[in-house]
Protein backbone atom coordinates (compact mmCIF):
# COMPACT_ATOMS: atom_id res chain seq x y z
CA UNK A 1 0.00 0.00 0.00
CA UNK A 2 1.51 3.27 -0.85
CA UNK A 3 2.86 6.11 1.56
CA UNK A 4 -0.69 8.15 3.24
CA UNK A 5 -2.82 4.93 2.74
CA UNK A 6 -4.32 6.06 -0.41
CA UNK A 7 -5.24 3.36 -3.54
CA UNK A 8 -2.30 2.32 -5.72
CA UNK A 9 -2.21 4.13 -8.91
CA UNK A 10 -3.64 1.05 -10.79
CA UNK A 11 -6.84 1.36 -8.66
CA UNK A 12 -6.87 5.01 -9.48
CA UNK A 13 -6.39 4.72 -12.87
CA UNK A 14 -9.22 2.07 -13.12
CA UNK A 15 -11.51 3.90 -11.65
CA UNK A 16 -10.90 6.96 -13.54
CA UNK A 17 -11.61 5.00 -16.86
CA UNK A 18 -14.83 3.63 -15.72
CA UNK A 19 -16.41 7.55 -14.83
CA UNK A 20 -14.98 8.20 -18.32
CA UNK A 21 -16.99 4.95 -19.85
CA UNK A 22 -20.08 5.92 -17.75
CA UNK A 23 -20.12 9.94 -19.10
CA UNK A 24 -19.38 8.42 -22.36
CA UNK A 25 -22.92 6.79 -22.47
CA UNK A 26 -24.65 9.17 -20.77
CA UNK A 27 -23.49 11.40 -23.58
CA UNK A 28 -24.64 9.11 -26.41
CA UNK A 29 -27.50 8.60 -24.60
CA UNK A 30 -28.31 12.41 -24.30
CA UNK A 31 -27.22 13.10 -28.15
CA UNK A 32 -29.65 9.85 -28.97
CA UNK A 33 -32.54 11.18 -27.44
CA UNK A 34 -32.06 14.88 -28.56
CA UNK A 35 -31.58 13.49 -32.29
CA UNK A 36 -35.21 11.62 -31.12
CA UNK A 37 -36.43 14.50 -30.83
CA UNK A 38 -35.26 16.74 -33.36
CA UNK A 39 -36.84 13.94 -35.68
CA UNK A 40 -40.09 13.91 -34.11
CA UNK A 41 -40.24 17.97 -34.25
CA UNK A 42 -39.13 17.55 -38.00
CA UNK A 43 -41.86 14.76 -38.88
CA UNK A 44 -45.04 16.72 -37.53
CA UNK A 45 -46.87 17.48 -40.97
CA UNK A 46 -48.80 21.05 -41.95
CA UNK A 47 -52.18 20.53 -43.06
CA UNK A 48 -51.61 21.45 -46.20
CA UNK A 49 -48.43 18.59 -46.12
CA UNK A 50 -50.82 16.26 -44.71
CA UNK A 51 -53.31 16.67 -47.98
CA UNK A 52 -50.27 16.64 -49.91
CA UNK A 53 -49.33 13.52 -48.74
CA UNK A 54 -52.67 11.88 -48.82
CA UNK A 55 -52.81 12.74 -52.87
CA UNK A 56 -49.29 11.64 -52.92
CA UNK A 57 -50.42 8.50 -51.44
CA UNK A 58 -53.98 8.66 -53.56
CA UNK A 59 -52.12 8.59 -56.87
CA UNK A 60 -50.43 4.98 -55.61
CA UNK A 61 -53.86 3.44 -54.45
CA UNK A 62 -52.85 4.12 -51.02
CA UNK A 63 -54.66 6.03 -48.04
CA UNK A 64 -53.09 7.10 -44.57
CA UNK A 65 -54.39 4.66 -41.83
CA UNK A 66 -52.69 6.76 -38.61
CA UNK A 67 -51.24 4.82 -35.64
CA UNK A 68 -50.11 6.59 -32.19
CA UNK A 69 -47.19 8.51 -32.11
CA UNK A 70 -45.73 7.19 -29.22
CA UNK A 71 -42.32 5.62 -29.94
CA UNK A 72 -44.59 2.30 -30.67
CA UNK A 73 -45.32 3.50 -34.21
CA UNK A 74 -43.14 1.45 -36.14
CA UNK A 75 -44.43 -1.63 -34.54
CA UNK A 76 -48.05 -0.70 -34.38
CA UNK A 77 -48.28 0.03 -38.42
CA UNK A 78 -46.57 -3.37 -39.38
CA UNK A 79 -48.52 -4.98 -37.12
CA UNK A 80 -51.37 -3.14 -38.05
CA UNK A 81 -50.42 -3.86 -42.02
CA UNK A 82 -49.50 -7.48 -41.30
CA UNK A 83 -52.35 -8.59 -39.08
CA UNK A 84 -55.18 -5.61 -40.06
CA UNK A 85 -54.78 -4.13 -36.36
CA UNK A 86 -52.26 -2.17 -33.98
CA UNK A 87 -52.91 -3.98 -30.94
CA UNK A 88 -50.19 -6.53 -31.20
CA UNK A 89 -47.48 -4.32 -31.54
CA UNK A 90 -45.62 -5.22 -28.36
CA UNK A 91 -45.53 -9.07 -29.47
CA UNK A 92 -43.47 -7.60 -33.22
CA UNK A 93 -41.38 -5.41 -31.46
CA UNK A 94 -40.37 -8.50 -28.97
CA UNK A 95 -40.21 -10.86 -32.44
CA UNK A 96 -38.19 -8.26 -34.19
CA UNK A 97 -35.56 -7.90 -30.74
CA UNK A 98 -35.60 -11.88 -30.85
CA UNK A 99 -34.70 -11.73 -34.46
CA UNK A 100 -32.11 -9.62 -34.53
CA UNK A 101 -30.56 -11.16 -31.41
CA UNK A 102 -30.37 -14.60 -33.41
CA UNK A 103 -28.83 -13.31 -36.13
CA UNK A 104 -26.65 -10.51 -34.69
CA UNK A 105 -23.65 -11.00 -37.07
CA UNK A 106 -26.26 -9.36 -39.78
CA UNK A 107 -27.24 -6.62 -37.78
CA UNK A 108 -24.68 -5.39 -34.86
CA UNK A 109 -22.54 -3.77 -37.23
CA UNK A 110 -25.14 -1.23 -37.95
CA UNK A 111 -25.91 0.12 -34.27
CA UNK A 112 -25.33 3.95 -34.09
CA UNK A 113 -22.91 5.73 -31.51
CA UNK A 114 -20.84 2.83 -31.00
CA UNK A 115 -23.66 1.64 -28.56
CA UNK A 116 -23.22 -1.67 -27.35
CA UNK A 117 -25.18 -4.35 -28.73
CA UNK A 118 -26.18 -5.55 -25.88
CA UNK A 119 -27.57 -2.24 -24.63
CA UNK A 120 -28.99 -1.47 -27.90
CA UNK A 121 -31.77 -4.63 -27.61
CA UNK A 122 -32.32 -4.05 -24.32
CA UNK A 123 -33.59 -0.41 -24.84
CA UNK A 124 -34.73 -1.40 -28.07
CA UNK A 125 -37.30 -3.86 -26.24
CA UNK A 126 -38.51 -1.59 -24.42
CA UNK A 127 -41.75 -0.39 -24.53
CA UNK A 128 -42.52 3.27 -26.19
CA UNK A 129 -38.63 3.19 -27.98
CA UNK A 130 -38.28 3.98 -31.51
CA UNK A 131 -37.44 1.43 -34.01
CA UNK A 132 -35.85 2.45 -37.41
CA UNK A 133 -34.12 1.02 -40.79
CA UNK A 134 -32.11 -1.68 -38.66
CA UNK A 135 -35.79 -2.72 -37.50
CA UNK A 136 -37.45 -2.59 -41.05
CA UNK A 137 -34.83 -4.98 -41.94
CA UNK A 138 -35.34 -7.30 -39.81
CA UNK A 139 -39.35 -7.39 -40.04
CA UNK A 140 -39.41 -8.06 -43.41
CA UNK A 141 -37.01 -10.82 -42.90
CA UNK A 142 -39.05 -12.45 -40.06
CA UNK A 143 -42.52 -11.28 -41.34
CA UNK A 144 -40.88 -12.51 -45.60
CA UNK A 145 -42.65 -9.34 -46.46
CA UNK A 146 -41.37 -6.38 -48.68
CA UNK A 147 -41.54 -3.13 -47.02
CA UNK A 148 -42.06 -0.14 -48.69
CA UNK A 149 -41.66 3.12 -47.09
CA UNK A 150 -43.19 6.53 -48.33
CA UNK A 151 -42.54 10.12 -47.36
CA UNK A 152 -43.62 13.21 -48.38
CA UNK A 153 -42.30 14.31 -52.18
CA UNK A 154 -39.28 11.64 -51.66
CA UNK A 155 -38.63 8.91 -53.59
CA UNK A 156 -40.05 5.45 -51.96
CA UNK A 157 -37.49 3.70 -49.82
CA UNK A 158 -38.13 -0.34 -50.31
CA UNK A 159 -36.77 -2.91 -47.78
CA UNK A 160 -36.86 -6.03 -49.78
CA UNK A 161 -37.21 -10.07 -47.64
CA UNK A 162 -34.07 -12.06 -48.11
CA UNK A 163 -36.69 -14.76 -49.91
CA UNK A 164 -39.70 -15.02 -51.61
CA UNK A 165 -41.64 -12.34 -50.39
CA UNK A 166 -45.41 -13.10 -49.10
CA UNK A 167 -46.80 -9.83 -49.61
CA UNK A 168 -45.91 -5.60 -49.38
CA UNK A 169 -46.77 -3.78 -46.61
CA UNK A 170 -46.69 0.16 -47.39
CA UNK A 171 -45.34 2.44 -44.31
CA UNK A 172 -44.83 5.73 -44.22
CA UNK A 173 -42.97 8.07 -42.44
């Protein structure tokens, strides 16, 4: 033990590192839910976007079917295009988590921030937490469904099932 009974240096050192590792992630985690948010100010829609949108939409042989907008919305419209109703949306986001935990080689590498992968299902399956492209991907893997994603005067962003695809389920964003 050194001179004034204080911790070696190693102990120092180590514990130094892991208040470093712990702002690290509260950082991400800050920046992550800011960009959250940014994205949900960005996606609200003007009435006069919305109609825009709905002739947009119109013109395909599509109409808007609106699901909550509470961080379940990814899972409540597949569900809702897959099955013909929201309701089951915690069961797809727990069969997409599953999913992408069995085949993580396919999907870790794509995990934002350098967030662990680990982490990343864990907050991922919770309830309310947004799901994204990484998601899409794996839903129309596990669902063999296309997925075709529509925005506002943008060009149509299509996920496509590793297989024969059963059917396409139109999302929008």
């Amino acid at each position: 033990m050194p001179k004034g009974g204080g911790k070696p240096k190693r102990e120092k050192k180590r514990g130094e590192k892991e208040r470093q590792q712990k702002s690290k992630k509260s950082d991400k985690k800050t920046e992550r839910e800011e960009r959250k948010r940014r994205r949900k100010d960005r996606d609200r829609y003007t009435d006069d976007e919305d109609k825009r949108f709905a002739a947009q939409l119109a013109a395909a042989g599509l109409r808007v079917h609106e699901v909550d907008a509470d961080g379940n919305c990814l899972f409540r419209a597949l569900a809702d295009q897959v099955e013909g109703s929201a309701k089951h949306h915690g069961r797809y986001r727990d069969e997409i988590v599953a999913f992408m935990r069995q085949d993580e080689e396919r999907f870790k590498w794509f995990v934002e921030d350098d967030e662990d992968w680990d982490d990343y299902l864990a907050r991922l399956g919770r309830d309310g937490e947004w799901g994204g492209n990484l998601e899409l991907v794996a839903a129309a893997n596990l669902r063999s469904v296309n997925v075709v994603v529509h925005q506002l005067e943008a060009p149509k962003f299509e996920i496509c099932a590793d297989g024969e695809a059963e059917r396409t389920v139109h999302l929008s964003y």
